[in-house]
Protein backbone atom coordinates (compact mmCIF):
# COMPACT_ATOMS: atom_id res chain seq x y z
CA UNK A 1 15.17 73.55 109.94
CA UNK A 2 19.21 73.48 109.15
CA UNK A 3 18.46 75.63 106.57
CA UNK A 4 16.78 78.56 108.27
CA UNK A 5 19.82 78.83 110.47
CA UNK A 6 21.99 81.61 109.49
CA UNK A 7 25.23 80.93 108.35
CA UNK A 8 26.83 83.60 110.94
CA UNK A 9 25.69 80.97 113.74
CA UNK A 10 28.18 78.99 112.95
CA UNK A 11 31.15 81.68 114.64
CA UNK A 12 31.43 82.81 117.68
CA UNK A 13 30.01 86.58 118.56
CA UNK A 14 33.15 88.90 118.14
CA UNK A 15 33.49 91.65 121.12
CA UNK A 16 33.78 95.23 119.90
CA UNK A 17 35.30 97.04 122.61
CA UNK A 18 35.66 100.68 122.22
CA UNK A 19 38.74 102.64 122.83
CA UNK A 20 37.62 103.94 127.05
CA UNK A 21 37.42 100.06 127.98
CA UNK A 22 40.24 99.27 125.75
CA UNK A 23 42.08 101.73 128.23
CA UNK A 24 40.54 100.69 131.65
CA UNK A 25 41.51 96.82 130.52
CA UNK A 26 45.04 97.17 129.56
CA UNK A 27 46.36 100.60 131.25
CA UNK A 28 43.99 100.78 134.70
CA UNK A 29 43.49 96.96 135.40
CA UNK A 30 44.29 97.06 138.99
CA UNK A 31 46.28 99.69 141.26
CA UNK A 32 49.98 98.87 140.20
CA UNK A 33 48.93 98.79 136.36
CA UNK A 34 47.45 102.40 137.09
CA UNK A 35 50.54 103.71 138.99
CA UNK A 36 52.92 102.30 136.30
CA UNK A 37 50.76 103.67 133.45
CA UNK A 38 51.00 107.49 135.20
CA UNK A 39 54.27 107.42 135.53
CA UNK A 40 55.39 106.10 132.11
CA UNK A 41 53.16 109.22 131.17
CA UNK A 42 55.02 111.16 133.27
CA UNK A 43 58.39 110.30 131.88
CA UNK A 44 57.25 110.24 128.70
CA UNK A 45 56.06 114.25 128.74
CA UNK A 46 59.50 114.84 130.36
CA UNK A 47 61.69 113.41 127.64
CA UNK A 48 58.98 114.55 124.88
CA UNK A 49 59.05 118.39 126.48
CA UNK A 50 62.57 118.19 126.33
CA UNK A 51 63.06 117.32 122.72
CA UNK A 52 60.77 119.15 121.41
CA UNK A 53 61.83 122.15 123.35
CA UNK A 54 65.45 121.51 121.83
CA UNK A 55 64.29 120.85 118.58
CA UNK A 56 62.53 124.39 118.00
CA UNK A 57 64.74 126.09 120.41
CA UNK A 58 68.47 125.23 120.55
CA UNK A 59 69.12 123.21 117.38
CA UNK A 60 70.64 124.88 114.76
CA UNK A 61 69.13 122.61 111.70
CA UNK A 62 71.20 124.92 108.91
CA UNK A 63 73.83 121.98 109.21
CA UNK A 64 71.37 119.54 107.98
CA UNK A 65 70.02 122.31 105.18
CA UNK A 66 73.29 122.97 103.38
CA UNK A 67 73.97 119.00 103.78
CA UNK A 68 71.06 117.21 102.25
CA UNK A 69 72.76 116.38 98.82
CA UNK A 70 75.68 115.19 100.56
CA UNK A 71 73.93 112.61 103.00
CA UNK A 72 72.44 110.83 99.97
CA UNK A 73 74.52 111.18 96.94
CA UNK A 74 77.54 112.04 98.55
CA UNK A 75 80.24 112.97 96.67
CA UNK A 76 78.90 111.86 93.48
CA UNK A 77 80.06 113.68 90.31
CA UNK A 78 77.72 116.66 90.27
CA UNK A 79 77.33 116.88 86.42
CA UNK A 80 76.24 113.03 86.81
CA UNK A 81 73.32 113.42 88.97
CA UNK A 82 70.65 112.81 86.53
CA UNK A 83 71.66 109.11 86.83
CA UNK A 84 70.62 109.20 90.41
CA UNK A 85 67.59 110.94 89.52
CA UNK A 86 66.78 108.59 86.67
CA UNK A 87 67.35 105.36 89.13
CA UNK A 88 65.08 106.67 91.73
CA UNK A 89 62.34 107.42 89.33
CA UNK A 90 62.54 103.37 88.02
CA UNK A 91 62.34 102.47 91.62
CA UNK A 92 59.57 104.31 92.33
CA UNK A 93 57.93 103.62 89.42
CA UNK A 94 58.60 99.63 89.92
CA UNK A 95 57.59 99.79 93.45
CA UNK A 96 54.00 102.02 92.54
CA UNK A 97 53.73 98.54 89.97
CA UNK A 98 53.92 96.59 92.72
CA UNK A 99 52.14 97.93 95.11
CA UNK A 100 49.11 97.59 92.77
CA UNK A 101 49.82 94.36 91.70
CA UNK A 102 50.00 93.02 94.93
CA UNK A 103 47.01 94.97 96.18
CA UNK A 104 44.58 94.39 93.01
CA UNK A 105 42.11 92.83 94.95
CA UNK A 106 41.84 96.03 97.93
CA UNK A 107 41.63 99.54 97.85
CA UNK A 108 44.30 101.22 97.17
CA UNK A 109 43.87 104.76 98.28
CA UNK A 110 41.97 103.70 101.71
CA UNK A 111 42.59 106.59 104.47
CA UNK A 112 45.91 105.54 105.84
CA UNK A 113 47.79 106.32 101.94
CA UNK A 114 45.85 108.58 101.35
CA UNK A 115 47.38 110.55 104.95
CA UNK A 116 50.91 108.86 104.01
CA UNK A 117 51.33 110.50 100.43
CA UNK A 118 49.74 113.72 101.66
CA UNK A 119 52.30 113.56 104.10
CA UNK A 120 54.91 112.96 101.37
CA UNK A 121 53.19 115.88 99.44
CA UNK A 122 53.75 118.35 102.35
CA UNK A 123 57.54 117.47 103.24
CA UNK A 124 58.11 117.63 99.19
CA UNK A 125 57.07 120.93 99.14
CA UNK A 126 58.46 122.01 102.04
CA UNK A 127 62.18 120.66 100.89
CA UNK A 128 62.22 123.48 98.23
CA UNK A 129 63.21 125.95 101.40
CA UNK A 130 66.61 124.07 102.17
CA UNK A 131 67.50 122.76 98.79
CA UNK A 132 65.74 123.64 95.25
CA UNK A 133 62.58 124.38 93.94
CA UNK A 134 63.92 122.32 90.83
CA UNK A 135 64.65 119.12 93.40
CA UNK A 136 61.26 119.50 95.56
CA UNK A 137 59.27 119.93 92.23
CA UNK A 138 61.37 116.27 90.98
CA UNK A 139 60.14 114.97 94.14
CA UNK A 140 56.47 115.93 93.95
CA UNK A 141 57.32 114.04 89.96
CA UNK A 142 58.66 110.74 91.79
CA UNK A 143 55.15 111.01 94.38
CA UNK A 144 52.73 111.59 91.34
CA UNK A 145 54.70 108.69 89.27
CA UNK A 146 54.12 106.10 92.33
CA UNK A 147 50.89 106.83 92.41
CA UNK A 148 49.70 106.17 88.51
CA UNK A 149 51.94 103.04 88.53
CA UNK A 150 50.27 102.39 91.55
CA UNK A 151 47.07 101.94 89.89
CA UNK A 152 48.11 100.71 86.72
CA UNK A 153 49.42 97.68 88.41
CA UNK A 154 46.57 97.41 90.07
CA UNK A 155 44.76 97.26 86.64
CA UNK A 156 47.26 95.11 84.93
CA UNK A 157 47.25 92.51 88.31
CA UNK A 158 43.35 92.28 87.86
CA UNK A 159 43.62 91.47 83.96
CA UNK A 160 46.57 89.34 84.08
CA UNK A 161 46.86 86.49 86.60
CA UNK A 162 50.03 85.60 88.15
CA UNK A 163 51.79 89.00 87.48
CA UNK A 164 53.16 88.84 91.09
CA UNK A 165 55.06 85.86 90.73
CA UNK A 166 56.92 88.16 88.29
CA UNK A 167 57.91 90.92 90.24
CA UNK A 168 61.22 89.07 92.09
CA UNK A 169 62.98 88.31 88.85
CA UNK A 170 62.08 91.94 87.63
CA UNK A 171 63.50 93.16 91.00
CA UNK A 172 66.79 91.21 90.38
CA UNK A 173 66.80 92.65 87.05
CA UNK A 174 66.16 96.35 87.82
CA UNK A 175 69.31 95.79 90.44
CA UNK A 176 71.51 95.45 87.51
CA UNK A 177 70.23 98.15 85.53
CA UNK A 178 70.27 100.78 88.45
CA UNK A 179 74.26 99.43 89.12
CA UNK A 180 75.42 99.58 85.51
CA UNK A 181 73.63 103.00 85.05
CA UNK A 182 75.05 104.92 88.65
CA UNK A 183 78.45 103.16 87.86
CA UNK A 184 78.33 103.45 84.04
CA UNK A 185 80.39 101.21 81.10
CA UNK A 186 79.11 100.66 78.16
CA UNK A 187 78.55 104.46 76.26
CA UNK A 188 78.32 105.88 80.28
CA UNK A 189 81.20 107.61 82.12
CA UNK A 190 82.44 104.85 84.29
CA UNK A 191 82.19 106.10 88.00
CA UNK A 192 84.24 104.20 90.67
CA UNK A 193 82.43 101.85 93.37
CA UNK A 194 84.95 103.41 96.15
CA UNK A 195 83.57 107.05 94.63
CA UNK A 196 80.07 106.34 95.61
CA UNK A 197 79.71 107.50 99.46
CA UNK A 198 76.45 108.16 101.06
CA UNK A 199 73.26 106.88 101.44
CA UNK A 200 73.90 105.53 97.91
CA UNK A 201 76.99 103.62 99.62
CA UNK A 202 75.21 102.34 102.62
CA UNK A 203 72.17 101.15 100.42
CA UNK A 204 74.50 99.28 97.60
CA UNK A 205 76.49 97.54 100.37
CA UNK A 206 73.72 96.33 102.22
CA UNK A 207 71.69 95.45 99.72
CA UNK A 208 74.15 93.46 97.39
CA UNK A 209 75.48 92.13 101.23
CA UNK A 210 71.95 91.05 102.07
CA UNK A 211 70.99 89.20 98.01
CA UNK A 212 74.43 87.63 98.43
CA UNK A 213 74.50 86.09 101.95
CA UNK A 214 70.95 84.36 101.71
CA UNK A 215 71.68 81.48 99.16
CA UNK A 216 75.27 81.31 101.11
CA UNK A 217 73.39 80.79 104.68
CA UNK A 218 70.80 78.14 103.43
CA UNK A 219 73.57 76.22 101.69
CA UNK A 220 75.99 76.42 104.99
CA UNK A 221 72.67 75.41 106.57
CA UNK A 222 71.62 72.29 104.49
CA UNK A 223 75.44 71.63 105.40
CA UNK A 224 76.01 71.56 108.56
CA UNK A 225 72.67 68.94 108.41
CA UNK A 226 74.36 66.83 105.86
CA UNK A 227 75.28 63.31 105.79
CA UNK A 228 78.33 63.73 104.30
CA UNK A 229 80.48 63.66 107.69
CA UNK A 230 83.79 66.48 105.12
CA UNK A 231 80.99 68.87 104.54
CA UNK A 232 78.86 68.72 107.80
CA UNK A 233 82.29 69.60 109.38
CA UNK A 234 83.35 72.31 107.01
CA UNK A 235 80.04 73.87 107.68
CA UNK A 236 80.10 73.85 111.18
CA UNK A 237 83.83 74.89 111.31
CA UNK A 238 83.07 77.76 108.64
CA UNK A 239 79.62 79.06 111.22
CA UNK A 240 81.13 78.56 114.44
CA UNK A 241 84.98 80.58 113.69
CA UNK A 242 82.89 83.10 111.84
CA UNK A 243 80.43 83.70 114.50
CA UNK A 244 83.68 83.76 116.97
CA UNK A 245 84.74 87.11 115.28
CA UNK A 246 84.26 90.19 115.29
CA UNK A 247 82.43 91.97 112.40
CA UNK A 248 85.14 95.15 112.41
CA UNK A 249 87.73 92.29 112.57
CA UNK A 250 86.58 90.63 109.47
CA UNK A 251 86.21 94.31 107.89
CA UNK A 252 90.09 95.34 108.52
CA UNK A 253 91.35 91.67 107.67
CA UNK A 254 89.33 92.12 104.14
CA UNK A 255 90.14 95.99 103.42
CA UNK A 256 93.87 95.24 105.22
CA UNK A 257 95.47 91.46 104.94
CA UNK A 258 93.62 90.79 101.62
CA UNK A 259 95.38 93.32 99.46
CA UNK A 260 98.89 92.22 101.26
CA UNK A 261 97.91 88.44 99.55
CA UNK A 262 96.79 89.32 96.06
CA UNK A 263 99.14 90.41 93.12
CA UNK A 264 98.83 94.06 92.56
CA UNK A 265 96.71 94.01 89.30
CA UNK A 266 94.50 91.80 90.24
CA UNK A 267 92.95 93.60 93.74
CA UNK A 268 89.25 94.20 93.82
CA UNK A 269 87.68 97.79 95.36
CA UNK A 270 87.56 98.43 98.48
CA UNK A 271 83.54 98.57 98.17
CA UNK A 272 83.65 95.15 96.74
CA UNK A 273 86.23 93.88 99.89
CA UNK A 274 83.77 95.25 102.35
CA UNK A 275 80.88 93.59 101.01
CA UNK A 276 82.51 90.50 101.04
CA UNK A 277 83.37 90.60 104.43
CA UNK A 278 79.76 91.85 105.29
CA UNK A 279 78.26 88.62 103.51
CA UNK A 280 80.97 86.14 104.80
CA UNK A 281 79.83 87.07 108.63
CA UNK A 282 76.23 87.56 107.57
CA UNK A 283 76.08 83.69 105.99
CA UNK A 284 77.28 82.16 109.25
CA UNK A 285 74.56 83.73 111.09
CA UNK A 286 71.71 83.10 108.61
CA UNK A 287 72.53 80.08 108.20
CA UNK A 288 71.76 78.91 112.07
CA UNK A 289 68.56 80.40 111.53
CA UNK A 290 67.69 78.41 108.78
CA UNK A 291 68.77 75.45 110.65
CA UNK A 292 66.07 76.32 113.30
CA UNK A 293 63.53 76.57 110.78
CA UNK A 294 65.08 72.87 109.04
CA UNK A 295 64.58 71.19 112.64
CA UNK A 296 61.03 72.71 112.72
CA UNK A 297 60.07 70.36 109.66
CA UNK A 298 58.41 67.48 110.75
CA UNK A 299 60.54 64.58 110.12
CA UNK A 300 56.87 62.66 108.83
CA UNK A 301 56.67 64.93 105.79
CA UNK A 302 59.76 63.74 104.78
CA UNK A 303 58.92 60.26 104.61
CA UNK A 304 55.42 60.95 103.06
CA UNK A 305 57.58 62.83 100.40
CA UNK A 306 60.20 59.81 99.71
CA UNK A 307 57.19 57.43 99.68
CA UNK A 308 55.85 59.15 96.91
CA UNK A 309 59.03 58.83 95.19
CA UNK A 310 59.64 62.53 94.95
CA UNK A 311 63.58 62.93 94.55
CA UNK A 312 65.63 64.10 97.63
CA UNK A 313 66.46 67.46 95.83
CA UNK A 314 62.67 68.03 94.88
CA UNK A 315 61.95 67.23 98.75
CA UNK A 316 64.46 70.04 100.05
CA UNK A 317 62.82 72.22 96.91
CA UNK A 318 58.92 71.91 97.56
CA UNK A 319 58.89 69.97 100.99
CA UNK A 320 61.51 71.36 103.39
CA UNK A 321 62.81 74.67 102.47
CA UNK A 322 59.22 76.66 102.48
CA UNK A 323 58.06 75.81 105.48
CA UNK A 324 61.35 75.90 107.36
CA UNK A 325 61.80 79.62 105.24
CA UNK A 326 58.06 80.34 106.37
CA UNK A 327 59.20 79.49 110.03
CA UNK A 328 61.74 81.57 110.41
CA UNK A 329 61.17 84.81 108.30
CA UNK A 330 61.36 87.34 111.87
CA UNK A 331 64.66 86.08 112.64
CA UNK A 332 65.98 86.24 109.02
CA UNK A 333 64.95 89.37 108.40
CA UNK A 334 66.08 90.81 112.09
CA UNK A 335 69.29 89.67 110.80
CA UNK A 336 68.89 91.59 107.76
CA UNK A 337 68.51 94.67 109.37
CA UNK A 338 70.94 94.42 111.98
CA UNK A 339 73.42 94.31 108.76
CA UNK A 340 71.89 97.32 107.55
CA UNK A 341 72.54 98.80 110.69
CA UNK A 342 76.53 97.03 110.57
CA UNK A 343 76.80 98.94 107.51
CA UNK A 344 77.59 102.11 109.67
CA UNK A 345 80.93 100.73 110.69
CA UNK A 346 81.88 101.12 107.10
CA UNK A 347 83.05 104.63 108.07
CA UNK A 348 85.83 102.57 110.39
CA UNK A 349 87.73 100.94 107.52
CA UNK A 350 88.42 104.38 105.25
CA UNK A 351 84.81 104.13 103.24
CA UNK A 352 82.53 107.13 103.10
CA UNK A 353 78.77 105.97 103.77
CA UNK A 354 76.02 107.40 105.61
CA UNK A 355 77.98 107.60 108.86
CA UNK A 356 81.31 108.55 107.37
CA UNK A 357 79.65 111.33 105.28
CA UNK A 358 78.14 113.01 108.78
CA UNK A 359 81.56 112.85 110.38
CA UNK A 360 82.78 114.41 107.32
CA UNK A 361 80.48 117.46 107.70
CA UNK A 362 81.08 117.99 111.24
CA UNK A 363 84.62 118.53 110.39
CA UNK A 364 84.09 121.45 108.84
CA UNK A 365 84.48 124.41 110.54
CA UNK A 366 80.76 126.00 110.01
CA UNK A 367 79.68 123.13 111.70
CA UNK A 368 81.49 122.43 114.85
CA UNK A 369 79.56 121.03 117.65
CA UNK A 370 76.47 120.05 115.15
CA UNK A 371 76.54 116.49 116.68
CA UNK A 372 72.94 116.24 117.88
CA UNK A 373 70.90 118.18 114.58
CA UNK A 374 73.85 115.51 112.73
CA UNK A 375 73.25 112.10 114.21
CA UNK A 376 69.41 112.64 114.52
CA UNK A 377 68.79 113.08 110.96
CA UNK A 378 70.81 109.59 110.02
CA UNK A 379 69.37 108.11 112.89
CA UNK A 380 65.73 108.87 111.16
CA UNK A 381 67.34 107.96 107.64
CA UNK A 382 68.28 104.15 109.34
CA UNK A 383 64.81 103.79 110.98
CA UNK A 384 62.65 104.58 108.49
CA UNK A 385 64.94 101.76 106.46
CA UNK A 386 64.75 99.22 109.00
CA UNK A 387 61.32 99.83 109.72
CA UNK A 388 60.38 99.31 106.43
CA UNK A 389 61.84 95.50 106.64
CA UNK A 390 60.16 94.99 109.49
CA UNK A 391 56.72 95.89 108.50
CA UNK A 392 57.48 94.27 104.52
CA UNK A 393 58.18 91.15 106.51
CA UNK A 394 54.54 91.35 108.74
CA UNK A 395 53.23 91.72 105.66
CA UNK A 396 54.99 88.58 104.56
CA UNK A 397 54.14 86.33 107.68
CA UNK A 398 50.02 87.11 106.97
CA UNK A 399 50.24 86.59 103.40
CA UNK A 400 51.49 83.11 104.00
CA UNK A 401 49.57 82.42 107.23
């Protein structure tokens, strides 16, 4: 009799409700829902009407046109613009690998990429209006590239187990070839770090800012929980002044008082001063996230560990640190991208990012008065950035569970 039971008895019946009910449920529940719902309609067709009225109306979008180079290389040497060509094809072509790799087991071209690339495909094309035909056909290259290293990956992550677990280090790696070939040495024209401005600048600060102040906040984490009473007080003096700042003060002490202490010869760039301010402030507030996630640990896993006789180091290693890392991955990475949103006030201390480069353009005289067209367009350059984190890390919290 067991037997002849089917194995769907054993979960319950899942309710399929369609979209109508879906509405009457959560929008039209009871008469205040309902009156809420129409008028957060209401307001919503007001401010949409108006912004789309301005958009196609009023705005002048020329500014943003004759601009486009200039809010992502900057003022990167124009004969030298194949190296930013060249590193955006390896990160394409790295990301299409691991997109694959990490999907090898799904369907890769499902409806929802296959409406996001056509969607690429279309604003590709269109680009050749405002800049080049030569720059929107590179583009439609760099779409067409992440698509066939899309699905090799894919084909190399079915054939060869454990490819993903590859794909960090070969991140880490790529970093340092994409610096040494925008910045040159070697046989390359050398190109200053306080000549990059741009998107370029915002991305390298934040970026290096972000790689750099993760190791520092677990270790100011693990501590402020030591037992060792001169660095458990260290750390928690280090956290607590640096959290008592300022992030602009820290910026102007590093760009300002730190050149005033070191000899002459021996004074770093500016780019490199402002990313060590950014990962100094960033540290002390990662690291009191990872201390949440530390408490979360149940003290009884500990002891399980020592009783094995696992070493105290291999018990932070494999026992602690995942699952306190695992608890906390929305906070870390909110933290991430409010510094890639702090990068911004780069343009405050003399340095020429994202933000600085737009103030730069509305200086000029053609473009007077351009604030709105000007501060929309980076506004839609940070959130498609941030947003990116965000969903990369909901992708991370349902891998892991």
């Amino acid at each position: 009799m067991p037997n002849s039971v089917s194995s769907t008895s054993h979960f319950p019946p899942v309710d399929k409700i369609n979209p109508l009910n879906w509405i009457q449920k959560n929008l039209f529940s009871t008469w205040y829902n309902s009156c809420l719902t129409i008028v957060s309609l209401l307001f919503l067709y007001w401010i949409g009407s108006i912004l789309i009225s301005w958009t196609f109306t009023q705005a002048q979008w020329a500014v943003i046109e004759s601009n486009l180079s200039l809010f992502f290389v900057g003022r990167y040497p124009t004969n030298l613009l194949w190296r930013a060509w060249l590193s955006l094809a390896i990160i394409v072509s790295l990301s299409g690998l691991s997109w694959g790799i990490l999907a090898r087991n799904l369907r890769l071209f499902n409806r929802v990429n296959l409406t996001l690339l056509t969607s690429l495909g279309v604003i590709f094309a269109l680009l050749a209006i405002p800049i080049s035909i030569q720059s929107s056909l590179l583009l439609l290259g760099m779409l067409i590239l992440l698509v066939f290293n899309a699905w090799v990956g894919q084909k190399l992550g079915q054939r060869i187990q454990g490819l993903g677990n590859w794909l960090g280090l070969c991140w880490l790696i790529t970093f340092f070839v994409l610096l040494w070939l925008l910045q040159g040495g070697l046989f390359l024209e050398t190109v200053k770090l306080d000549n990059f401005s741009g998107l370029i600048l915002t991305l390298l600060t934040a970026i290096v800012s972000i790689v750099l102040s993760f190791p520092f906040g677990i270790l100011l984490a693990l501590g402020r929980q030591s037992s060792l009473n001169v660095i458990r007080w260290l750390s928690i003096a280090y956290i607590e002044v640096i959290r008592g700042l300022p992030l602009i003060g820290i910026l102007f002490m590093a760009q300002i008082m730190l050149p005033l202490i070191l000899p002459v010869g021996s004074r770093p760039d500016r780019v490199i001063r402002a990313i060590a301010g950014f990962t100094l402030f960033s540290a002390a507030y990662l690291a009191e996230n990872v201390r949440g996630g530390l408490q979360s640990v149940p003290k009884g896993q500990i002891e399980a560990a020592k009783a094995l006789g696992l070493n105290p180091i291999f018990v932070l290693i494999f026992i602690v640190l995942p699952q306190a890392l695992k608890a906390v991955i929305p906070s870390i990475v909110g933290q991430f991208i409010s510094l890639f949103k702090d990068t911004s006030l780069l343009a405050i201390v003399g340095l020429v990012d994202l933000l600085g480069i737009s103030q730069s353009i509305l200086a000029n005289p053609k473009f007077i008065g351009r604030y709105g067209e000007v501060y929309l367009f980076i506004a839609v350059i940070y959130w498609i950035f941030c947003y990116s984190m965000s969903w990369a890390s909901r992708k991370l919290e349902q891998k892991l569970n």
